[in-house]
PDB file of N, CA and C in Angstrom:
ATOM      1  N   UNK A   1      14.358  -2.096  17.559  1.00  0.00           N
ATOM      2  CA  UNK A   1      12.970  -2.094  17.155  1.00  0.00           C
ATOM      3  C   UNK A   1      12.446  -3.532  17.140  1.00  0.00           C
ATOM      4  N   UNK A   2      11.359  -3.829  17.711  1.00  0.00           N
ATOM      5  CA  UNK A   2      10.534  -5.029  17.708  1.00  0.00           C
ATOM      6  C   UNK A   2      10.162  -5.484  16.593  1.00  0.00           C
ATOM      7  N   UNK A   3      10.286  -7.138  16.162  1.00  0.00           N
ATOM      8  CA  UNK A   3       9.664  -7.438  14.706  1.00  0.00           C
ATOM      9  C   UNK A   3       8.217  -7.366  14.594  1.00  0.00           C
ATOM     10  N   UNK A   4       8.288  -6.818  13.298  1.00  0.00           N
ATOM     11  CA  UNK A   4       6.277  -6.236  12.730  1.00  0.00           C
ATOM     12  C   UNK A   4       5.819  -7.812  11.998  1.00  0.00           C
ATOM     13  N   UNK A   5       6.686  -8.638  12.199  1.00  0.00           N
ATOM     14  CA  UNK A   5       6.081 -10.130  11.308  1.00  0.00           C
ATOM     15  C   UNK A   5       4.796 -10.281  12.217  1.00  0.00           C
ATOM     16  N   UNK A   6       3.881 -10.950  11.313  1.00  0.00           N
ATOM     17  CA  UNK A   6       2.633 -11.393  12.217  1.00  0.00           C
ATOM     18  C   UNK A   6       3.272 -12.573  13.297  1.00  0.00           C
ATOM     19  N   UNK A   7       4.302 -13.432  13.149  1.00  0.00           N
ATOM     20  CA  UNK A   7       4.340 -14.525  14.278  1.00  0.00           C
ATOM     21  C   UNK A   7       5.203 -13.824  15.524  1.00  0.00           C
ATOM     22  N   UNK A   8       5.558 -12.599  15.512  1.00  0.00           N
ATOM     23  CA  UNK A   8       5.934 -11.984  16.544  1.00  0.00           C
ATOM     24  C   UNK A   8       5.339 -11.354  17.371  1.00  0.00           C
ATOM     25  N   UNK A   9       3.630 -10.867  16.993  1.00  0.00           N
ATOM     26  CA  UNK A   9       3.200  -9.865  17.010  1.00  0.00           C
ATOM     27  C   UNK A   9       1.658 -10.496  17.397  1.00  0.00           C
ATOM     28  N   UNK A  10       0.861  -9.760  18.338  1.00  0.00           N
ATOM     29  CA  UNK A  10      -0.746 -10.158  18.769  1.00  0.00           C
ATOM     30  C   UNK A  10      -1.365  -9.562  17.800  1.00  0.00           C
ATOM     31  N   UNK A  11      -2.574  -9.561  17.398  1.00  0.00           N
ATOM     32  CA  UNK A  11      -3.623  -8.552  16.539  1.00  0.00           C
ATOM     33  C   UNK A  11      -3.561  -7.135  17.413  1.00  0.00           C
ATOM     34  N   UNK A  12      -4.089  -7.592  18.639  1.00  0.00           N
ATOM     35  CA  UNK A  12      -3.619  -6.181  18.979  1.00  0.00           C
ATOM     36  C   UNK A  12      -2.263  -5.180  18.661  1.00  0.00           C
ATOM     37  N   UNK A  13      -1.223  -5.554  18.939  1.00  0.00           N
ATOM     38  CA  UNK A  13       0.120  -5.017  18.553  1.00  0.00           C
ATOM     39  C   UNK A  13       0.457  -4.357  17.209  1.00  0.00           C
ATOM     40  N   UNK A  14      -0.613  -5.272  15.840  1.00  0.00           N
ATOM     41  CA  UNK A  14      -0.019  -4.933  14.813  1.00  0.00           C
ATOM     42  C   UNK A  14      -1.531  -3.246  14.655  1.00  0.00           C
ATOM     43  N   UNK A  15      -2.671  -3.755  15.466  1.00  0.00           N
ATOM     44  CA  UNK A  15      -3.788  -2.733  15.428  1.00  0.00           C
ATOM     45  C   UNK A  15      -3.125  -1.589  15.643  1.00  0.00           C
ATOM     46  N   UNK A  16      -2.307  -1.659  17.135  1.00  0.00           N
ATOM     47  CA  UNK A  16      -1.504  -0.294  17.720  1.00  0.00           C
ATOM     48  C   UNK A  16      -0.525   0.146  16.930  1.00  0.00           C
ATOM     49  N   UNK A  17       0.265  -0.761  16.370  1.00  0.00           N
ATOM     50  CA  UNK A  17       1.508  -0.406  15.149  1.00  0.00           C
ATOM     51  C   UNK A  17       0.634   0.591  13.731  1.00  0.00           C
ATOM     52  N   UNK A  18      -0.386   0.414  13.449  1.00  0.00           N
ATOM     53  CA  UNK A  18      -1.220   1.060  12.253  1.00  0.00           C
ATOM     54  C   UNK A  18      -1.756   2.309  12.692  1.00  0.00           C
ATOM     55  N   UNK A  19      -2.238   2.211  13.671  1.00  0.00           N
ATOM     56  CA  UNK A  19      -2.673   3.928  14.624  1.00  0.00           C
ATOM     57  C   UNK A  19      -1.674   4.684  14.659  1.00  0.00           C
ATOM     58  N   UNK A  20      -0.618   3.970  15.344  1.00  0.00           N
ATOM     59  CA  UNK A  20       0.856   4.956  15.644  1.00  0.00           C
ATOM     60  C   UNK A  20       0.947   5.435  13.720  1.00  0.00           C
ATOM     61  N   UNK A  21       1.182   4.779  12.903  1.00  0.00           N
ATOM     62  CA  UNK A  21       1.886   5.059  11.417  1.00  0.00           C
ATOM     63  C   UNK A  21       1.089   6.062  10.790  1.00  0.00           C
ATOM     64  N   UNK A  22      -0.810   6.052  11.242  1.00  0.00           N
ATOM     65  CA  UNK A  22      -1.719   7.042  10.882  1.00  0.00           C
ATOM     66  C   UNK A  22      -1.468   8.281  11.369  1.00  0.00           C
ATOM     67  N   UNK A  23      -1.083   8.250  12.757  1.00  0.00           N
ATOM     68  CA  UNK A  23      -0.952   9.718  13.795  1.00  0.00           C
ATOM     69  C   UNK A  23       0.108  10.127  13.170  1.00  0.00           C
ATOM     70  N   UNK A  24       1.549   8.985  13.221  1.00  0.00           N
ATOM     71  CA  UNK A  24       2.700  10.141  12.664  1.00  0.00           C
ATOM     72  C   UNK A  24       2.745  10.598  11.213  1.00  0.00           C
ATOM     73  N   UNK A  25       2.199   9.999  10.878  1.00  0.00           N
ATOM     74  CA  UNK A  25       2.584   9.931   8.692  1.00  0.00           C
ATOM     75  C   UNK A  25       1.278  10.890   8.114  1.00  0.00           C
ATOM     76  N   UNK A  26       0.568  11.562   9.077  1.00  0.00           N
ATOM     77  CA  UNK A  26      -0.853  11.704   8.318  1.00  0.00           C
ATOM     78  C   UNK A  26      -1.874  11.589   7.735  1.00  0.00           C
ATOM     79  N   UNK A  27      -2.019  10.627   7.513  1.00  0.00           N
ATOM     80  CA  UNK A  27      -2.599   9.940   6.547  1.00  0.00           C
ATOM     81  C   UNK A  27      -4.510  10.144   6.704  1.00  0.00           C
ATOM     82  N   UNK A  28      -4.770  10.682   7.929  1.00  0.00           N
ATOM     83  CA  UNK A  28      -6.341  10.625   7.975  1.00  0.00           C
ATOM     84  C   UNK A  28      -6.726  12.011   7.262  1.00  0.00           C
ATOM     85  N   UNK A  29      -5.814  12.748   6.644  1.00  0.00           N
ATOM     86  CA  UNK A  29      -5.889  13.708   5.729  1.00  0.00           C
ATOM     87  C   UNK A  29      -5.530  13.785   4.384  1.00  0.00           C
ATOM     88  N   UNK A  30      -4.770  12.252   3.770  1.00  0.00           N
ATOM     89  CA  UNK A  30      -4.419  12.076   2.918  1.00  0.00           C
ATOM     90  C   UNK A  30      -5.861  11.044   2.011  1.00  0.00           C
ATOM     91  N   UNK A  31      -6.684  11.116   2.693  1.00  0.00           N
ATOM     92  CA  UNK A  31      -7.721  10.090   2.082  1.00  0.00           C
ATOM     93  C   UNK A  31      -7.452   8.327   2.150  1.00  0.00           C
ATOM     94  N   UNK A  32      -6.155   8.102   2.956  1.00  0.00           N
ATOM     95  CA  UNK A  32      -5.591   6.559   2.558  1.00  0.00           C
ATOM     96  C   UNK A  32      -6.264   6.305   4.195  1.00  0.00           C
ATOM     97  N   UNK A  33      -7.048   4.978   4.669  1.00  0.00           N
ATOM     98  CA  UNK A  33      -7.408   4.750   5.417  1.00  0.00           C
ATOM     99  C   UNK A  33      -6.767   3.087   5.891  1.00  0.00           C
ATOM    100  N   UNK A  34      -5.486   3.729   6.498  1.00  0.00           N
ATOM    101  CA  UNK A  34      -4.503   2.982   6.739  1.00  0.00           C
ATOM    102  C   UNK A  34      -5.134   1.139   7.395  1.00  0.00           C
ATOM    103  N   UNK A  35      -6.189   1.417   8.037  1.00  0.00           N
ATOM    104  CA  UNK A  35      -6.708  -0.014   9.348  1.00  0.00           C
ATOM    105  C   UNK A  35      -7.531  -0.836   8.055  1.00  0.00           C
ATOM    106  N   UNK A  36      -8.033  -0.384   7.039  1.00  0.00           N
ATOM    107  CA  UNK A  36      -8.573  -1.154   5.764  1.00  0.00           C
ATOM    108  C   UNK A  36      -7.437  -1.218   4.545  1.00  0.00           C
ATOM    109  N   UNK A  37      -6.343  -0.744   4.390  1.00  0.00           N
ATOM    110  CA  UNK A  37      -5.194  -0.818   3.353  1.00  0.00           C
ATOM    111  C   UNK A  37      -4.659  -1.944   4.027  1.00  0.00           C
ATOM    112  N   UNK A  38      -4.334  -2.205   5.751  1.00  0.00           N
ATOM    113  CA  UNK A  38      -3.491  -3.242   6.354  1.00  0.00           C
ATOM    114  C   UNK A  38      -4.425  -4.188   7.188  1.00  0.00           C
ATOM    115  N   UNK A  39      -6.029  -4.259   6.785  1.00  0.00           N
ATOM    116  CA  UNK A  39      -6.466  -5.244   7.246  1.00  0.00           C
ATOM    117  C   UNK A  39      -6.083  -6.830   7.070  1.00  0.00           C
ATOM    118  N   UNK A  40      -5.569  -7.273   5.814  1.00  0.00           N
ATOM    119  CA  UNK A  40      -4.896  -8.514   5.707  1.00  0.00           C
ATOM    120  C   UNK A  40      -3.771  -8.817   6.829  1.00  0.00           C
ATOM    121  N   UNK A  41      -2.818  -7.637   6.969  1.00  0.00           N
ATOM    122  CA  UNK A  41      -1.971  -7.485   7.923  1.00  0.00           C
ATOM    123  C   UNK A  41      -2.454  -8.005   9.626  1.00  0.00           C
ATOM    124  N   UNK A  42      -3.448  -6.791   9.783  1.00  0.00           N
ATOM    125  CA  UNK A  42      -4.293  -7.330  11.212  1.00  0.00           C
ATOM    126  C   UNK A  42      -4.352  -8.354  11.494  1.00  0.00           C
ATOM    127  N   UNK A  43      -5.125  -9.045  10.187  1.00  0.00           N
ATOM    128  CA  UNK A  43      -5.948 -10.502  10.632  1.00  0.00           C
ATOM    129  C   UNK A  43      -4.589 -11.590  10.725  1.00  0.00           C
ATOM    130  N   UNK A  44      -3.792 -11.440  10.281  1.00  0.00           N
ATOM    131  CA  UNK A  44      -2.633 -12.211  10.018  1.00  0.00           C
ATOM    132  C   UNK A  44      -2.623 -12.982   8.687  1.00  0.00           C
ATOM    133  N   UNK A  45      -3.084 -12.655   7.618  1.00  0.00           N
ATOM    134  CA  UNK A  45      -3.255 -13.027   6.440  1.00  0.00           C
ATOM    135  C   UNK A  45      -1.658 -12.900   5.348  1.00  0.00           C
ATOM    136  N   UNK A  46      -1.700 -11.486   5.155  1.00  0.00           N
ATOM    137  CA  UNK A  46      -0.013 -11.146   4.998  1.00  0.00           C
ATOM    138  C   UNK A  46       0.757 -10.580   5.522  1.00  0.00           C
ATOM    139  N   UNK A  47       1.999 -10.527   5.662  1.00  0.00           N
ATOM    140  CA  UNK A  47       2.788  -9.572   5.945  1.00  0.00           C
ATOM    141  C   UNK A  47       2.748  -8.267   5.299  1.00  0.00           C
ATOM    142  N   UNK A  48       3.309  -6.689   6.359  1.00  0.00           N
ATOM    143  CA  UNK A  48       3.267  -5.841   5.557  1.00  0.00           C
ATOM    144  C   UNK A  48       3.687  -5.696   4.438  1.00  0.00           C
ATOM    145  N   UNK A  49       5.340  -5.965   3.793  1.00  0.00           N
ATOM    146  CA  UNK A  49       5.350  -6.043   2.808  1.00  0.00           C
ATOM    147  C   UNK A  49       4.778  -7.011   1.555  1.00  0.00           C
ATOM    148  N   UNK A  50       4.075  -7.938   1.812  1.00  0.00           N
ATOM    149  CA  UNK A  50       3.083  -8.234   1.300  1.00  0.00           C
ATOM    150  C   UNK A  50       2.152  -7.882   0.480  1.00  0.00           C
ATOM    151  N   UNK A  51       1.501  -7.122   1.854  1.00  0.00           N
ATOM    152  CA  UNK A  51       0.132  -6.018   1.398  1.00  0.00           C
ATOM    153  C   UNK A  51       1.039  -5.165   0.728  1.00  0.00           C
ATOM    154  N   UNK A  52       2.078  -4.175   1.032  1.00  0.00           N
ATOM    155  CA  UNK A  52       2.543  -3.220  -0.097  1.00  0.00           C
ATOM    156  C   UNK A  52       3.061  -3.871  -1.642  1.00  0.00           C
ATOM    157  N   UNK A  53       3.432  -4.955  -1.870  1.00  0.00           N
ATOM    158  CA  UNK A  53       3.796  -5.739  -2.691  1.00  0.00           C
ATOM    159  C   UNK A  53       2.661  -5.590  -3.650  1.00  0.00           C
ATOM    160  N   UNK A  54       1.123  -6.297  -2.984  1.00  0.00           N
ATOM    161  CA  UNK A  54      -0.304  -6.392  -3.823  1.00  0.00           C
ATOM    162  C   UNK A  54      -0.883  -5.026  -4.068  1.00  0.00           C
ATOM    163  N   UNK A  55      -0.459  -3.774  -3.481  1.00  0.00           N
ATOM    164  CA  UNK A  55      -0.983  -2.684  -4.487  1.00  0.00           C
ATOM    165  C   UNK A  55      -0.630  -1.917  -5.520  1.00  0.00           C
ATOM    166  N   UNK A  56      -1.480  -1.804  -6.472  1.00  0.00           N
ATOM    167  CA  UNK A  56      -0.895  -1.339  -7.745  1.00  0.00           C
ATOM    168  C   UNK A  56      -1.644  -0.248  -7.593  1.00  0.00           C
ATOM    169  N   UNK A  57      -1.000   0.955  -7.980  1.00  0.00           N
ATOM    170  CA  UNK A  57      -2.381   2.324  -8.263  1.00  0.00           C
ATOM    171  C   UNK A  57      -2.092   2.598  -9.985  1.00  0.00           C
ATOM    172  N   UNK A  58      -3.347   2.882 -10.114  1.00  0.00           N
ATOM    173  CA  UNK A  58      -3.972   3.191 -11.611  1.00  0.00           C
ATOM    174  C   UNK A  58      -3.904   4.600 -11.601  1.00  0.00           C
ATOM    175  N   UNK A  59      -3.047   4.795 -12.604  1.00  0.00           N
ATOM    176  CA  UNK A  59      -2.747   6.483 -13.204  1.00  0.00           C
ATOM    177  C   UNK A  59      -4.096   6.278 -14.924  1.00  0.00           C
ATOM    178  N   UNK A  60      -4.334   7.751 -14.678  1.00  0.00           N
ATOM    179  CA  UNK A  60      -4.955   8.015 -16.052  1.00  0.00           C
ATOM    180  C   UNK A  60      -4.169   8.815 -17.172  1.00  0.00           C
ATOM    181  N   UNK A  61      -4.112   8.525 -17.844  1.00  0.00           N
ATOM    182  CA  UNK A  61      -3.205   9.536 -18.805  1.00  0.00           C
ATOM    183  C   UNK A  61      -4.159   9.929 -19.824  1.00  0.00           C
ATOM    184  N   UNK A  62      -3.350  11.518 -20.103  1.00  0.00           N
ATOM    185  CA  UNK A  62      -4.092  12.186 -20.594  1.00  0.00           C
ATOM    186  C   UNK A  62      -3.986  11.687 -22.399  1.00  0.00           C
ATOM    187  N   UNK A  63      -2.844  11.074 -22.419  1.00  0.00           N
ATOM    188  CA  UNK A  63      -2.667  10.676 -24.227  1.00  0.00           C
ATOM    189  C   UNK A  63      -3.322   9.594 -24.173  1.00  0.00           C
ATOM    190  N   UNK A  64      -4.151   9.776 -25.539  1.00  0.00           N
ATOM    191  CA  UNK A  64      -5.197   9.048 -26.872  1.00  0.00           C
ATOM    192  C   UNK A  64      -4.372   7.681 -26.404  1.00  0.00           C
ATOM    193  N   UNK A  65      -4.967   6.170 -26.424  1.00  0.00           N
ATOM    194  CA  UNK A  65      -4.048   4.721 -26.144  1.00  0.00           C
ATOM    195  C   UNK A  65      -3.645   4.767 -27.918  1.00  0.00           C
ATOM    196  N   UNK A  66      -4.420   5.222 -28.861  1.00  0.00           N
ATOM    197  CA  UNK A  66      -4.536   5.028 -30.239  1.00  0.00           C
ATOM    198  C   UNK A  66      -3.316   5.439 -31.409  1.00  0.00           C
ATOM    199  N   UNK A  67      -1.890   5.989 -30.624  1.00  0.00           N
ATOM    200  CA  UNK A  67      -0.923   6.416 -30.739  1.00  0.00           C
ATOM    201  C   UNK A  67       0.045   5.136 -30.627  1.00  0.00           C
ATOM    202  N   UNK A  68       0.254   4.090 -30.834  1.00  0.00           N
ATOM    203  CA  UNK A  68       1.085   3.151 -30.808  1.00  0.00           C
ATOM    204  C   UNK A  68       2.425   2.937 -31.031  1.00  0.00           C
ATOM    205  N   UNK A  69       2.882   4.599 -31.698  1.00  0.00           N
ATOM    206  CA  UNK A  69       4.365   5.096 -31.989  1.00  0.00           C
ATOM    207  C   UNK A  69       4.932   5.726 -30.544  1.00  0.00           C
ATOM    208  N   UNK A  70       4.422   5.994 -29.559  1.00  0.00           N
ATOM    209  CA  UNK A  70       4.840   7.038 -28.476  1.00  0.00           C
ATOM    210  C   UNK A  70       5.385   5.628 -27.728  1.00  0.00           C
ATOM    211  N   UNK A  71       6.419   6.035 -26.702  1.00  0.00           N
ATOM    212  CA  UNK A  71       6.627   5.563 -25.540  1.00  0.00           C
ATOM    213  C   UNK A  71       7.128   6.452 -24.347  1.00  0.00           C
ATOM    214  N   UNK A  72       7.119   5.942 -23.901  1.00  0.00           N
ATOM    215  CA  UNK A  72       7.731   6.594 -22.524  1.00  0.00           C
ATOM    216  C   UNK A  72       9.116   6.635 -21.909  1.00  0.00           C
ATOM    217  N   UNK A  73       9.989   6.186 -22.967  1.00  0.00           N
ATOM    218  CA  UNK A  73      11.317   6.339 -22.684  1.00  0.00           C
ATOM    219  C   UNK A  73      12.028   4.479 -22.007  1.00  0.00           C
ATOM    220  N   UNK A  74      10.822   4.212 -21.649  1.00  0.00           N
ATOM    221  CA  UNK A  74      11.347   2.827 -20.895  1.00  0.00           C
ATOM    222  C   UNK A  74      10.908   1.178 -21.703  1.00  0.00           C
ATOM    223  N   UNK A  75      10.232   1.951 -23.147  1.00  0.00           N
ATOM    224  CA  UNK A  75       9.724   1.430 -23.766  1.00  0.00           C
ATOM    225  C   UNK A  75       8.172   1.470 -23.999  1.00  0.00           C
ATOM    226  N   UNK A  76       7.435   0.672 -25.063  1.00  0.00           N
ATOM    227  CA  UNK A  76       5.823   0.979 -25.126  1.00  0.00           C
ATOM    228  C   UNK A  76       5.365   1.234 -24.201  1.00  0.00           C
ATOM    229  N   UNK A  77       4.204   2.018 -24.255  1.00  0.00           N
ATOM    230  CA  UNK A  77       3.275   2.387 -23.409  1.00  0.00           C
ATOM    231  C   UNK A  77       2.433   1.394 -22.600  1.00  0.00           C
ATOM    232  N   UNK A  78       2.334   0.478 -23.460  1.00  0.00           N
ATOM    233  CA  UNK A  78       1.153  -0.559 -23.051  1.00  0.00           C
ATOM    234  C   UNK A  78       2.209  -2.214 -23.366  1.00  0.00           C
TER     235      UNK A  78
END
């Protein structure tokens, strides 16, 4: 397999590498709009793991924050 680093790789190459990962993985049905999640990637800004590194997703939970005795097993909540 060819390296995905940006100094290996044209803008074009890493454009075609993100289409191919959309077609096979699904994703234009998953709501994730893969060519704006890895635009840093494109431009040559970061590497992919990089960009996966800088996203965090925000869960909502359904318990009150006002409970300061609960945890989650891995320690406080917050």
């Amino acid at each position: 397999m060819k390296s995905t680093l940006i100094k290996d790789t044209t803008k074009s190459e890493r454009i075609q590498l993100i289409k191919e990962w959309e077609e096979t993985e699904g994703c234009e049905s998953s709501g994730i709009d893969l060519m704006t999640y890895f635009k840093d990637y494109i431009d040559g800004v970061k590497e992919i793991s990089e960009v996966n590194a800088a996203f965090n997703a925000r869960y909502v939970s359904e318990i009150p924050d006002n409970d300061s005795s609960m945890s989650c097993g891995m320690g406080m909540r917050r």
